[in-house]
C-alpha atoms as a PDB file:
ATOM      1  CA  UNK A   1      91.157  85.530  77.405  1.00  0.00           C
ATOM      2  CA  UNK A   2      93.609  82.707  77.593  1.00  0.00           C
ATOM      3  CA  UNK A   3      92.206  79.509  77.316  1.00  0.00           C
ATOM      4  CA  UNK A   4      94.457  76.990  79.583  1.00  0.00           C
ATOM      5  CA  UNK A   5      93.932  73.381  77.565  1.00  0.00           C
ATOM      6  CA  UNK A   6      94.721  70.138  79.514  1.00  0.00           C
ATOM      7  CA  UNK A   7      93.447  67.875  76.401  1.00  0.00           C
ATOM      8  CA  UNK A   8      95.720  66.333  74.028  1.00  0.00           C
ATOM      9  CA  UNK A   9      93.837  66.806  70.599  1.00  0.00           C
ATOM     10  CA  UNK A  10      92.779  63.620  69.024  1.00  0.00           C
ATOM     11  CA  UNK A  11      90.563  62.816  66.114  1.00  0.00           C
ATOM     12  CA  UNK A  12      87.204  61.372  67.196  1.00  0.00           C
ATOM     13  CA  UNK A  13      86.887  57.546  65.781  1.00  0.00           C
ATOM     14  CA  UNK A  14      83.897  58.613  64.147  1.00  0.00           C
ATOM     15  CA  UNK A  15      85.031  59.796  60.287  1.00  0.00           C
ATOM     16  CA  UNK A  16      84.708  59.116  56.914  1.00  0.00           C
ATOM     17  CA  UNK A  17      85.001  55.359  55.264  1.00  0.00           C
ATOM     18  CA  UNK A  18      87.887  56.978  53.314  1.00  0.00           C
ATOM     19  CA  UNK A  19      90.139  57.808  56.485  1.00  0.00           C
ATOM     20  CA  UNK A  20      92.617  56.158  58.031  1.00  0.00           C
ATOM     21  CA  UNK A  21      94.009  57.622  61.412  1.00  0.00           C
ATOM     22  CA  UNK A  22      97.334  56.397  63.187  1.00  0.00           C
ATOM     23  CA  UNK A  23      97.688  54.678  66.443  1.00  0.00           C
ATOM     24  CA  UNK A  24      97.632  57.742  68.177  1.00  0.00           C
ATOM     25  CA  UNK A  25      94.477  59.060  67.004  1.00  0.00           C
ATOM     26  CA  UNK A  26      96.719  62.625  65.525  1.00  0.00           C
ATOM     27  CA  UNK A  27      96.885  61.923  61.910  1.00  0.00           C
ATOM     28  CA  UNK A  28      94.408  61.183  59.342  1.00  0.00           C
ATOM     29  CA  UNK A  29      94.922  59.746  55.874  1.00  0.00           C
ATOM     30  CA  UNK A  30      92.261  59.999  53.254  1.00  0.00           C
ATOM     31  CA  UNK A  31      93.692  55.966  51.478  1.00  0.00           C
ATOM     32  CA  UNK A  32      91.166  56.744  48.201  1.00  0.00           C
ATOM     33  CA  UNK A  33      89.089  58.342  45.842  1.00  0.00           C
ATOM     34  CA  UNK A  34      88.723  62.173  46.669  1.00  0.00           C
ATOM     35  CA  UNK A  35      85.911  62.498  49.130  1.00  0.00           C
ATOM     36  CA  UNK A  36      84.322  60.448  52.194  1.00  0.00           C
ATOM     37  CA  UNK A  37      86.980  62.369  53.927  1.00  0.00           C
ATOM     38  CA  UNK A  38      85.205  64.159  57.132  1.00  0.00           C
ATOM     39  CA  UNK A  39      86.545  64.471  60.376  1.00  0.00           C
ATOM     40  CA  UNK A  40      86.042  65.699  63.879  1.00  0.00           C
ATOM     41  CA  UNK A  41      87.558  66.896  66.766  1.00  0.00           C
ATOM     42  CA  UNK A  42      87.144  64.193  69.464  1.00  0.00           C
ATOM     43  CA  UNK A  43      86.356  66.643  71.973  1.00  0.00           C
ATOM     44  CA  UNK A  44      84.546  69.762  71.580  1.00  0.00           C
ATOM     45  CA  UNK A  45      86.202  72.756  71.807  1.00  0.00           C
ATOM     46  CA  UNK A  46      86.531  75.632  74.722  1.00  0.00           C
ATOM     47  CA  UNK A  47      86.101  79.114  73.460  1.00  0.00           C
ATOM     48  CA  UNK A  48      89.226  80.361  72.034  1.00  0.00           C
ATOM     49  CA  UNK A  49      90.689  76.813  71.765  1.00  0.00           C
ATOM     50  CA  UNK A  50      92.111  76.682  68.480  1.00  0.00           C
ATOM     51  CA  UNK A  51      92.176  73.002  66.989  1.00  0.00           C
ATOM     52  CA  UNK A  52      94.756  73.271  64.693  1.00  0.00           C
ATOM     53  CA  UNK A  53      95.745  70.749  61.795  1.00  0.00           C
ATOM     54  CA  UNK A  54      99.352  70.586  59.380  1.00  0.00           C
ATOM     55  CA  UNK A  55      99.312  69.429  55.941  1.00  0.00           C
ATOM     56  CA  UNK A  56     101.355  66.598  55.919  1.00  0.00           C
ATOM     57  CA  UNK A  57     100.264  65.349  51.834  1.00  0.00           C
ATOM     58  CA  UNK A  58      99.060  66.253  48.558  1.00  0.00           C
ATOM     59  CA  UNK A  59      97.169  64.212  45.824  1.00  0.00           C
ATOM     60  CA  UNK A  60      97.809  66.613  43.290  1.00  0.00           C
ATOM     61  CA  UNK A  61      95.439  64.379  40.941  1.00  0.00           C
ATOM     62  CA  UNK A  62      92.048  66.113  42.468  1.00  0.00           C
ATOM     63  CA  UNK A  63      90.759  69.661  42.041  1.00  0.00           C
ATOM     64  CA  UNK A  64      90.157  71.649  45.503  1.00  0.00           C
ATOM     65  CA  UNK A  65      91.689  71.373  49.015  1.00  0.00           C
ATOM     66  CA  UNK A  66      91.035  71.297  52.557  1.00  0.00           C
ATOM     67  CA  UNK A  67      87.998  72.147  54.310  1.00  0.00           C
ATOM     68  CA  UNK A  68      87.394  73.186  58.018  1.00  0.00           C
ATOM     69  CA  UNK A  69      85.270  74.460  60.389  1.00  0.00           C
ATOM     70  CA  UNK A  70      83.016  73.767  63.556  1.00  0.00           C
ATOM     71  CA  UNK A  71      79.996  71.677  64.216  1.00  0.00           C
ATOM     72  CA  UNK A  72      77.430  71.448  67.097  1.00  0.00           C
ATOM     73  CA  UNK A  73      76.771  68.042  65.601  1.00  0.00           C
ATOM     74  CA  UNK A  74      77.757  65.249  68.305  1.00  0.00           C
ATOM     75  CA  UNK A  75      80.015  62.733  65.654  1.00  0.00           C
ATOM     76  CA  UNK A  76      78.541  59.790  68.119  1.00  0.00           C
ATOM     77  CA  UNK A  77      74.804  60.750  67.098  1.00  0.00           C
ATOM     78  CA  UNK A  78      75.376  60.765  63.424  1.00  0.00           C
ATOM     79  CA  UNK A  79      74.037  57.637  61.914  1.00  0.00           C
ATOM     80  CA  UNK A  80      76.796  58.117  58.947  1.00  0.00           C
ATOM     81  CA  UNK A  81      79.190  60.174  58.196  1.00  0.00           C
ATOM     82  CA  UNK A  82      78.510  62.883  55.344  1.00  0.00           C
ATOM     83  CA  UNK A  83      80.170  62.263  52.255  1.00  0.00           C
ATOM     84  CA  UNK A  84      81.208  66.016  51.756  1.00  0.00           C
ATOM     85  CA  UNK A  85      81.191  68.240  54.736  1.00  0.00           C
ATOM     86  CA  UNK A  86      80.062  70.816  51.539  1.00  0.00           C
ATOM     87  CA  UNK A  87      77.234  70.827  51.420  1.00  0.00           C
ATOM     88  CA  UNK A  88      76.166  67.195  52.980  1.00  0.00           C
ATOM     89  CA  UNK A  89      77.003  68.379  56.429  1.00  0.00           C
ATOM     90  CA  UNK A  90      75.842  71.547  56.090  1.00  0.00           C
ATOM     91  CA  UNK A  91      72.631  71.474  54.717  1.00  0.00           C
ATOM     92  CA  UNK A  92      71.929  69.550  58.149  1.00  0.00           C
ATOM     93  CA  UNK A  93      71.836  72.094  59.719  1.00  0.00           C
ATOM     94  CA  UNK A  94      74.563  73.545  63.003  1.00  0.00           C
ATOM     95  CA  UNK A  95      77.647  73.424  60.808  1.00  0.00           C
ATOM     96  CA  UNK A  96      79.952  76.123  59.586  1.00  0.00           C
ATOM     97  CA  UNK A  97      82.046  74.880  57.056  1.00  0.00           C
ATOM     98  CA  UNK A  98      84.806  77.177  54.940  1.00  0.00           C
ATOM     99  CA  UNK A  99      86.779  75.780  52.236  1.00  0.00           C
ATOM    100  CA  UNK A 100      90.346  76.701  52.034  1.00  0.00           C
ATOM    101  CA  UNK A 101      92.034  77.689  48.749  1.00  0.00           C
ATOM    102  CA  UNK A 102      95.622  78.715  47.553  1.00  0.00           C
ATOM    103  CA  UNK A 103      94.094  82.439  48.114  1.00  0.00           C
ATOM    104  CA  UNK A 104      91.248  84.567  48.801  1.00  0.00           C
ATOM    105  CA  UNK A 105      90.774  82.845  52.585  1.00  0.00           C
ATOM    106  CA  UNK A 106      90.391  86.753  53.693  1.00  0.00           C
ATOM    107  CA  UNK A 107      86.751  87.352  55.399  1.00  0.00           C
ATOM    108  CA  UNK A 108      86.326  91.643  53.998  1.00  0.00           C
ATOM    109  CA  UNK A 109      85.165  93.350  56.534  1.00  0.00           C
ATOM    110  CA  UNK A 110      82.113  95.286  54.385  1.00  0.00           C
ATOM    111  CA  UNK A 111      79.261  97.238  56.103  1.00  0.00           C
ATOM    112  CA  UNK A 112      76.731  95.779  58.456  1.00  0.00           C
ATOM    113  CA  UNK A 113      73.783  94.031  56.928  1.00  0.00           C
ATOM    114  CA  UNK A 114      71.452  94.521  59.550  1.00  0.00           C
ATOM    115  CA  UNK A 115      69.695  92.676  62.429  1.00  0.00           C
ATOM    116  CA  UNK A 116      70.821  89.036  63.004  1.00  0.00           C
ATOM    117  CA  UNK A 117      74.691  90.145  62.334  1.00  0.00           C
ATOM    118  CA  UNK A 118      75.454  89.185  59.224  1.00  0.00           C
ATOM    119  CA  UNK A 119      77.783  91.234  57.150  1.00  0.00           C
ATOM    120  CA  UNK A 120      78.735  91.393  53.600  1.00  0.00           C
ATOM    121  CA  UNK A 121      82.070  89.651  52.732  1.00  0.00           C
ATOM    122  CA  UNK A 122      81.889  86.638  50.241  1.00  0.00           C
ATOM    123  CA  UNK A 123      82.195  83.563  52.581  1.00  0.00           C
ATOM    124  CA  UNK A 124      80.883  85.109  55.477  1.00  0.00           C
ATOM    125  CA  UNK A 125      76.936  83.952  57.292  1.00  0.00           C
ATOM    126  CA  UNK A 126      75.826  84.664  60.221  1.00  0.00           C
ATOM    127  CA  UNK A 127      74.650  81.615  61.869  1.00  0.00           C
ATOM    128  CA  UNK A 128      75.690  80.282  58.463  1.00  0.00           C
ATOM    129  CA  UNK A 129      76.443  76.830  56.576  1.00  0.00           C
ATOM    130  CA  UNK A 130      77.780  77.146  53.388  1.00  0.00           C
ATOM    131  CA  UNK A 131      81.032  79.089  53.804  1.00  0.00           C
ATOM    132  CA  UNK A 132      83.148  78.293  50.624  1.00  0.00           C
ATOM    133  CA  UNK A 133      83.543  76.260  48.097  1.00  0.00           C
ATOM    134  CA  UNK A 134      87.392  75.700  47.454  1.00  0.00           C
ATOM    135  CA  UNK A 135      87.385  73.790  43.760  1.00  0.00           C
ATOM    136  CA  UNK A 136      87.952  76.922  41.559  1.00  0.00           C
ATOM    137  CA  UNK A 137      91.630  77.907  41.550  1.00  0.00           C
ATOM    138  CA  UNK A 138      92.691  81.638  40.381  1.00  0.00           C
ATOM    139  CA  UNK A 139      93.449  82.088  36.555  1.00  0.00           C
ATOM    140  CA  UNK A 140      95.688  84.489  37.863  1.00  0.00           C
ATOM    141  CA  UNK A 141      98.364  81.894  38.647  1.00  0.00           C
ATOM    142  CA  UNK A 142      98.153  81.536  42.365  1.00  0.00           C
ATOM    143  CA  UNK A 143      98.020  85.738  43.240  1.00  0.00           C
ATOM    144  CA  UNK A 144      96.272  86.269  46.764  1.00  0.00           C
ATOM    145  CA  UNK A 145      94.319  88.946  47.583  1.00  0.00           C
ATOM    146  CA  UNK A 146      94.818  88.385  51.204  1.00  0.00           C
ATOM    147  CA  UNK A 147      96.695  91.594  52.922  1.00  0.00           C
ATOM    148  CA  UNK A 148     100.170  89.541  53.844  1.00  0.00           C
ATOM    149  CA  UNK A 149     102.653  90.878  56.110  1.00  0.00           C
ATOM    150  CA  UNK A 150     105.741  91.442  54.931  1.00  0.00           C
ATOM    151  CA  UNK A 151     107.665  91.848  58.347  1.00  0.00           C
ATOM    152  CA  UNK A 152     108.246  88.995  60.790  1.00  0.00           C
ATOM    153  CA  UNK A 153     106.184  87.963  63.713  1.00  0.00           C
ATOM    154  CA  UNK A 154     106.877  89.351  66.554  1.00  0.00           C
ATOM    155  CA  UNK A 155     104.910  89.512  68.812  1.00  0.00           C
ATOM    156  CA  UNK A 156     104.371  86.031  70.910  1.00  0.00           C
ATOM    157  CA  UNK A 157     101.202  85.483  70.713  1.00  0.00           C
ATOM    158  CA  UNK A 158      98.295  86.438  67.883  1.00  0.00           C
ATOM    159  CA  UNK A 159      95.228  88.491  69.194  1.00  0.00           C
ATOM    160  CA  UNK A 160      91.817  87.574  68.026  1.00  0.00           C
ATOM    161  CA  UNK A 161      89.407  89.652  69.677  1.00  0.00           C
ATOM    162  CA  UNK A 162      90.033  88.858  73.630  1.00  0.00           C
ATOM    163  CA  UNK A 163      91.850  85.856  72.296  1.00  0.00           C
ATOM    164  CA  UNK A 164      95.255  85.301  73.284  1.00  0.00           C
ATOM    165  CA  UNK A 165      96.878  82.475  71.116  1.00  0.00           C
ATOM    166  CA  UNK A 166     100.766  81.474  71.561  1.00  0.00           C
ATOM    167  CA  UNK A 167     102.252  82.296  67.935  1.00  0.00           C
ATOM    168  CA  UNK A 168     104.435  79.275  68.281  1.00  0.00           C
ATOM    169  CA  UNK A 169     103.309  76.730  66.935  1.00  0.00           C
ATOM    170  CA  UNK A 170     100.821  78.188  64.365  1.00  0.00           C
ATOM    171  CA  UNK A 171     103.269  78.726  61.472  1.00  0.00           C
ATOM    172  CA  UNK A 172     104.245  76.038  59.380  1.00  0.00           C
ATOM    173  CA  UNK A 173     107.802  74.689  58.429  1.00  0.00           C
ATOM    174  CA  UNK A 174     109.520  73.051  55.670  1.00  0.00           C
ATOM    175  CA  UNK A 175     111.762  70.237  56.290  1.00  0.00           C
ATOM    176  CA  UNK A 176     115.158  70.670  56.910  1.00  0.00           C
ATOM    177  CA  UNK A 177     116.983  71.201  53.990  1.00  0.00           C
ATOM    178  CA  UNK A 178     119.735  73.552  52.169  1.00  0.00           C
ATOM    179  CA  UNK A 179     116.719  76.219  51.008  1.00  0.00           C
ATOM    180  CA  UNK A 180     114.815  75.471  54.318  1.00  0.00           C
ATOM    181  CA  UNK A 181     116.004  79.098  55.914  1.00  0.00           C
ATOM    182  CA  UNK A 182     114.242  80.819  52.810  1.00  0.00           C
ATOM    183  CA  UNK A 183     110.938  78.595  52.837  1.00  0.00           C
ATOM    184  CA  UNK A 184     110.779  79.349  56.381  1.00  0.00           C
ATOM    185  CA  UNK A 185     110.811  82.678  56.225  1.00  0.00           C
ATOM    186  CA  UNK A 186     108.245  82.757  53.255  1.00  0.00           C
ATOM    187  CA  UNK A 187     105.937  81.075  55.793  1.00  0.00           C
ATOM    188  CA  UNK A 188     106.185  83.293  58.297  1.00  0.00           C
ATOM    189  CA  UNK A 189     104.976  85.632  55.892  1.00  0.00           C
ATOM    190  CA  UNK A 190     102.472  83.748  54.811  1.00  0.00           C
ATOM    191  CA  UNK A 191     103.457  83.562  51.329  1.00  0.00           C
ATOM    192  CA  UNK A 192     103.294  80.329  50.555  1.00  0.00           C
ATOM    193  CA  UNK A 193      99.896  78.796  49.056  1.00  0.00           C
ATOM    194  CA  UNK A 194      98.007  77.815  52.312  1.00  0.00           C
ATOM    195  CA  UNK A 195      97.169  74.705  50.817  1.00  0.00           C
ATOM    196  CA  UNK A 196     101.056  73.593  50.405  1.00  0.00           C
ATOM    197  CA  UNK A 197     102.757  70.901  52.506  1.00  0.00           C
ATOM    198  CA  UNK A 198     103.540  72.197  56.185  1.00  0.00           C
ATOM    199  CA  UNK A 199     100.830  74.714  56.388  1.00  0.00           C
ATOM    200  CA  UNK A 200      98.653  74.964  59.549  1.00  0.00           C
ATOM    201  CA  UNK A 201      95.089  75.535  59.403  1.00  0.00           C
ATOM    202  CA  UNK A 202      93.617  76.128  62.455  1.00  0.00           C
ATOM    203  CA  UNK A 203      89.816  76.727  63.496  1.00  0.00           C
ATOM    204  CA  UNK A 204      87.898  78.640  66.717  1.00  0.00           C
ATOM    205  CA  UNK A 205      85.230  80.160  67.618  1.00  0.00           C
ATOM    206  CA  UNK A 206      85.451  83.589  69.955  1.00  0.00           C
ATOM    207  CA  UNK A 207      82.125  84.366  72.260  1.00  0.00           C
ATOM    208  CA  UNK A 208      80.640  87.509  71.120  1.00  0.00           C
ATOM    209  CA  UNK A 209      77.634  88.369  73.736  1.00  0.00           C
ATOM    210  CA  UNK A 210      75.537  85.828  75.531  1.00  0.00           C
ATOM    211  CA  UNK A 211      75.384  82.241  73.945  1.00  0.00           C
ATOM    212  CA  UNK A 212      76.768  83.371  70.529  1.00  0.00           C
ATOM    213  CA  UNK A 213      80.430  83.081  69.251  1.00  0.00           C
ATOM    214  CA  UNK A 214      81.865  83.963  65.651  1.00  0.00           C
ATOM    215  CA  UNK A 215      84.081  81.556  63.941  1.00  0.00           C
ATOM    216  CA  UNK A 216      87.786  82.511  62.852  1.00  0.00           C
ATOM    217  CA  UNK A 217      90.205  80.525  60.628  1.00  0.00           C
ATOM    218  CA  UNK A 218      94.016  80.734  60.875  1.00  0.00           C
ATOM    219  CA  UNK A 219      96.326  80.331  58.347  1.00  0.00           C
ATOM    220  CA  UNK A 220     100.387  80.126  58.881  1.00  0.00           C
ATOM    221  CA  UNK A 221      99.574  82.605  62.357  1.00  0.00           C
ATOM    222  CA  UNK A 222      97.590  85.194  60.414  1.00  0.00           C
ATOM    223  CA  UNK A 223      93.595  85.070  61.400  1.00  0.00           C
ATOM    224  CA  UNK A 224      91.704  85.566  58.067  1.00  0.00           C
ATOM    225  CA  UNK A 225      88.674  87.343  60.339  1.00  0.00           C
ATOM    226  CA  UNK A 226      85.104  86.104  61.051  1.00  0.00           C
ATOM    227  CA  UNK A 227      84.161  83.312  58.863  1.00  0.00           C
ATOM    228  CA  UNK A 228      80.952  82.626  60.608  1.00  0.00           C
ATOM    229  CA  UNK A 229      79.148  84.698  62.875  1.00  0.00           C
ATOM    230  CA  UNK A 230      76.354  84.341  65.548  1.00  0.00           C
ATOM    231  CA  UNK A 231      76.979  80.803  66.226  1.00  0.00           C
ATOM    232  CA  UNK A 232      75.105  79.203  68.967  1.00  0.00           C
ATOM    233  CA  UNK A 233      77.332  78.230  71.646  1.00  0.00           C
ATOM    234  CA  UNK A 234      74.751  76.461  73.607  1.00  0.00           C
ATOM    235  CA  UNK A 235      75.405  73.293  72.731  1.00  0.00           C
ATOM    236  CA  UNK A 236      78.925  72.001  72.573  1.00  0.00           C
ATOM    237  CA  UNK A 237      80.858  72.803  69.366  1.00  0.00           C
ATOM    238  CA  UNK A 238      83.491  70.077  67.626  1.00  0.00           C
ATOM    239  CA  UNK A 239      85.886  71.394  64.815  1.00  0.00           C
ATOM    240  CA  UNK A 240      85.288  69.902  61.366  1.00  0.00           C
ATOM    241  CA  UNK A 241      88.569  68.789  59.080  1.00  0.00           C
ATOM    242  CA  UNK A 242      87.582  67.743  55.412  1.00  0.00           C
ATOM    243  CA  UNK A 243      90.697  65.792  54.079  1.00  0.00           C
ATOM    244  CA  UNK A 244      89.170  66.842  51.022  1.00  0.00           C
ATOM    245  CA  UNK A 245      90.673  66.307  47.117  1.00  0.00           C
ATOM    246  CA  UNK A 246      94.659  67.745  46.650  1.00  0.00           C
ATOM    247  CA  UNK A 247      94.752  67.152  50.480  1.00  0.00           C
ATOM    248  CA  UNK A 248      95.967  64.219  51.552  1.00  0.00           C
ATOM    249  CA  UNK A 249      96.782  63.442  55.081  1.00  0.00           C
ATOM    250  CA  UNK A 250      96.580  65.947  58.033  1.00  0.00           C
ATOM    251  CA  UNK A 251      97.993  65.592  61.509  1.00  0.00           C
ATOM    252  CA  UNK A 252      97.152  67.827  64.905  1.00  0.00           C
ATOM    253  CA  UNK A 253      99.214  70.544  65.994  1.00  0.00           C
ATOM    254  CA  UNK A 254      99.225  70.563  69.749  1.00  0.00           C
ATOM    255  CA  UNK A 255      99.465  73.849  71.054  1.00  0.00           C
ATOM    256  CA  UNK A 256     100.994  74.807  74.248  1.00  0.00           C
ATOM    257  CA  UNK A 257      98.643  77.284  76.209  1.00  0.00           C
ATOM    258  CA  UNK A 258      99.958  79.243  79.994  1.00  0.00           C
ATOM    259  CA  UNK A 259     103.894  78.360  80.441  1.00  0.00           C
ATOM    260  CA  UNK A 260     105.889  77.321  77.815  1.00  0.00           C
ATOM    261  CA  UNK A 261     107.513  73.974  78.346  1.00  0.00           C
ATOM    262  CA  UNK A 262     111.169  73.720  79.226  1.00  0.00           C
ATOM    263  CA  UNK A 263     111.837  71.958  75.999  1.00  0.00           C
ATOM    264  CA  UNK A 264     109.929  74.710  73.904  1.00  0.00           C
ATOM    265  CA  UNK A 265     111.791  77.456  75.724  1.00  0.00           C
ATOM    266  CA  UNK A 266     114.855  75.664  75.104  1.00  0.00           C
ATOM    267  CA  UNK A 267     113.981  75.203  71.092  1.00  0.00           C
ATOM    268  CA  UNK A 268     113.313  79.273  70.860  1.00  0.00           C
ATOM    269  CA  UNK A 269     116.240  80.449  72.659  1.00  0.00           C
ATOM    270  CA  UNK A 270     118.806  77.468  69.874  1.00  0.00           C
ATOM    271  CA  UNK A 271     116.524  79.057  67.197  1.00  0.00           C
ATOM    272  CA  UNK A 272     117.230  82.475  68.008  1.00  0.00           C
ATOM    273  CA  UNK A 273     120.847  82.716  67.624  1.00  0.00           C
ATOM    274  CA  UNK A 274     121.140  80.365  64.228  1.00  0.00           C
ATOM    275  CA  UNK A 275     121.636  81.754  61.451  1.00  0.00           C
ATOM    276  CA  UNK A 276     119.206  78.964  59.982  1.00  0.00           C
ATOM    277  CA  UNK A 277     118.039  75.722  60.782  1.00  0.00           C
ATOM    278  CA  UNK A 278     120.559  73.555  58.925  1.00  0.00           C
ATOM    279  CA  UNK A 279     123.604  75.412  61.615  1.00  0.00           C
ATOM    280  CA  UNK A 280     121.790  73.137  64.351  1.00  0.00           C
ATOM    281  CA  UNK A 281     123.456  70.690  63.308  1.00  0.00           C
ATOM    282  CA  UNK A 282     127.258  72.168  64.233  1.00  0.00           C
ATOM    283  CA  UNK A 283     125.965  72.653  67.625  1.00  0.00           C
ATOM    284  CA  UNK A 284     127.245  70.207  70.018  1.00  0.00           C
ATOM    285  CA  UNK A 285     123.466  69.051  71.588  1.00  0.00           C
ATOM    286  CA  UNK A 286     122.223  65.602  72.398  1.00  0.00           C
ATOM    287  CA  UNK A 287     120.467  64.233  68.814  1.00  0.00           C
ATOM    288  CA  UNK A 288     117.197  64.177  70.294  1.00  0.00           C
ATOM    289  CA  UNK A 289     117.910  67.995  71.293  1.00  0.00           C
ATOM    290  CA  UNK A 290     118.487  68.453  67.261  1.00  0.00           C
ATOM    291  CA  UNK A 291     115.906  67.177  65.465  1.00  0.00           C
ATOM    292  CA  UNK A 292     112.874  68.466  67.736  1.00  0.00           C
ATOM    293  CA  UNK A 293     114.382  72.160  66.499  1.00  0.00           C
ATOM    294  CA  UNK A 294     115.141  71.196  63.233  1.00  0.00           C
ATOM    295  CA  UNK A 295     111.513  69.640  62.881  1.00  0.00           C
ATOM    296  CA  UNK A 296     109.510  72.226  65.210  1.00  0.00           C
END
C-alpha cells in the first residue's frame, strides 16, 4: 500500500502555551522553560501516512528529548493542552506516546504474550499509553543497541509491512559545509544520535486486521518496528510531537508520495554524480537550482 497524500502537513493551532509556530503553520518553537511543549498534527492521518518532523534546535540545558506518537484525541475537543504528553496525555486515555533517546529506539521483537497482541519488548503495549520515557541517557557514552546498517540505502523506498514509503526525504542532512559529505553519509547510516540537529523522526500507524493498526517510528529512514500495537483505528488518529527538553524547535518534512516531482528528480539525478555536496557549487545551475540540493 501506497498512500497518495494531497495535504500539505501543518501543525494544528491547538498546542502547548510554550510553542510558537511560524506563519506557515510547519515549524514549532518551544520559546521557554522545558515542557508545555505538545503538538498535533492538524489533520489526522491516513494509514501509512507518515507525519514526519526534522530537528531544527537543541537546548542542551534540559535532560531528555523529543517525544512522538499518535492520538485519537481531537486537539479541538481538549479543554487544555497537557503539560507533558508523558504521562498527562496518556493517562487520558487513546494516546500512544514513545520517547525518543540518543539510542535504544529499537522495538525487540520477543515472543508473543498472548491474547490481545501484546508482545514483550521494553517500550512496546498493545493498545498501549506509556511507551518511553526518554530522560535517562546511556552511561555508556552514547553506544546504541539499535542493529544499524552499515551499507547505503538503496533501495527507493522503505517497506513497513504493506507500506511503501519514498526513502527520500526521510534521512536527515547536515548543512552544507567542508565535513558535510562525511556527516551525510553517517546519517544515512543512521549513526548519528537520533536526537542531533537534522534528524527526522517520523510517526504511522499500519492497519493490521479489521479496525486495528500498530504504530511504527522512523528514525533517519530506518523503522525501529511496532511501538504500539492494536490501536483502534475507528476513530480518526492525529500524530503527537512533544518539543520536549534538549529539543528545541521542529519543522515538517513534506513527503512526496506517487511521482516524484520534476524538481526532486532533478535534485537526485545533480546528487548522483557529485562527489559531495559542496561540488554543487562548480556546477553552472541557476542559484535557486543550488541551494534546494545543497539543503535537501
Amino acid at each position: 500500500m501506497e498512500p497518495f497524500s494531497d495535504q500539505f502537513m501543518k501543525f494544528h493551532p491547538i498546542h502547548g502555551k510554550n510553542v510558537q509556530l511560524d506563519h506557515s503553520g510547519t515549524q514549532a518553537t518551544r520559546v521557554e522553560s522545558f515542557a508545555n511543549g505538545v503538538c498535533f498534527s492538524k489533520h489526522s492521518l491516513r494509514p501509512g501516512e507518515i507525519f514526519l518532523i526534522e530537528i531544527e534546535d537543541k537546548d542542551m540545558g534540559w535532560c531528555g528529548h523529543l517525544r512522538v506518537g499518535l492520538t485519537a484525541r481531537d486537539p479541538m475537543s481538549l479543554e487544555v493542552v497537557p503539560e507533558y504528553s508523558i504521562p498527562d496525555l496518556t493517562d487520558q486515555g487513546d494516546s500512544w506516546v514513545f520517547a525518543i533517546t540518543r539510542s535504544h529506539n529499537k522495538i525487540i521483537e520477543e515472543v508473543d504474550a498472548g491474547a490481545g497482541g501484546q508482545e514483550a519488548g521494553e517500550g512496546a503495549l498493545a493498545g498501549g499509553q506509556r511507551l518511553g520515557r526518554g530522560e535517562v541517557e546511556d552511561a555508556d557514552g552514547g553506544e546504541s543497541s539499535n542493529t544499524k546498517p552499515k551499507i547505503f540505502f538503496t533501495d527507493s523506498h522503505l517497506n513497513i509491512e504493506n507500506v511503501r514509503i519514498p526513502r527520500d526525504k526521510l534521512v536527515g542532512r547536515s548543512r552544507p559545509g567542508r565535513f558535510s559529505h562525511i556527516l551525510d553519509d553517517l546519517y544515512k547510516t543512521n549513526t548519528l544520535p537520533p536526537t542531533a540537529r537534522r534528524s527526522r523522526i517520523g510517526v504511522l500507524y499500519v492497519p493490521k486486521g479489521r479496525d486495528l493498526a500498530d504504530m511504527h517510528i522512523v528514525i533517519n529512514g530506518e523503522d525501529m518496528g511496532a511501538s504500539a500495537r492494536g490501536i483502534p483505528t475507528i476513530q480518526p488518529l492525529y500524530a503527537v510531537v512533544d518539543v520536549f527538553a534538549a529539543t528545541k524547535c521542529v519543522k515538517i518534512v513534506q513527503v512526496e508520495y506517487g511521482f516524484s516531482s520534476l524538481q526532486t528528480l532533478c535534485r537526485m539525478v545533480i546528487q548522483k554524480h557529485i562527489i559531495h555536496r559542496m561540488a554543487i557549487d562548480w556546477l553552472e545551475l541557476p542559484e535557486a537550482l543550488k541551494h534546494y540540493c545543497k539543503y535537501e
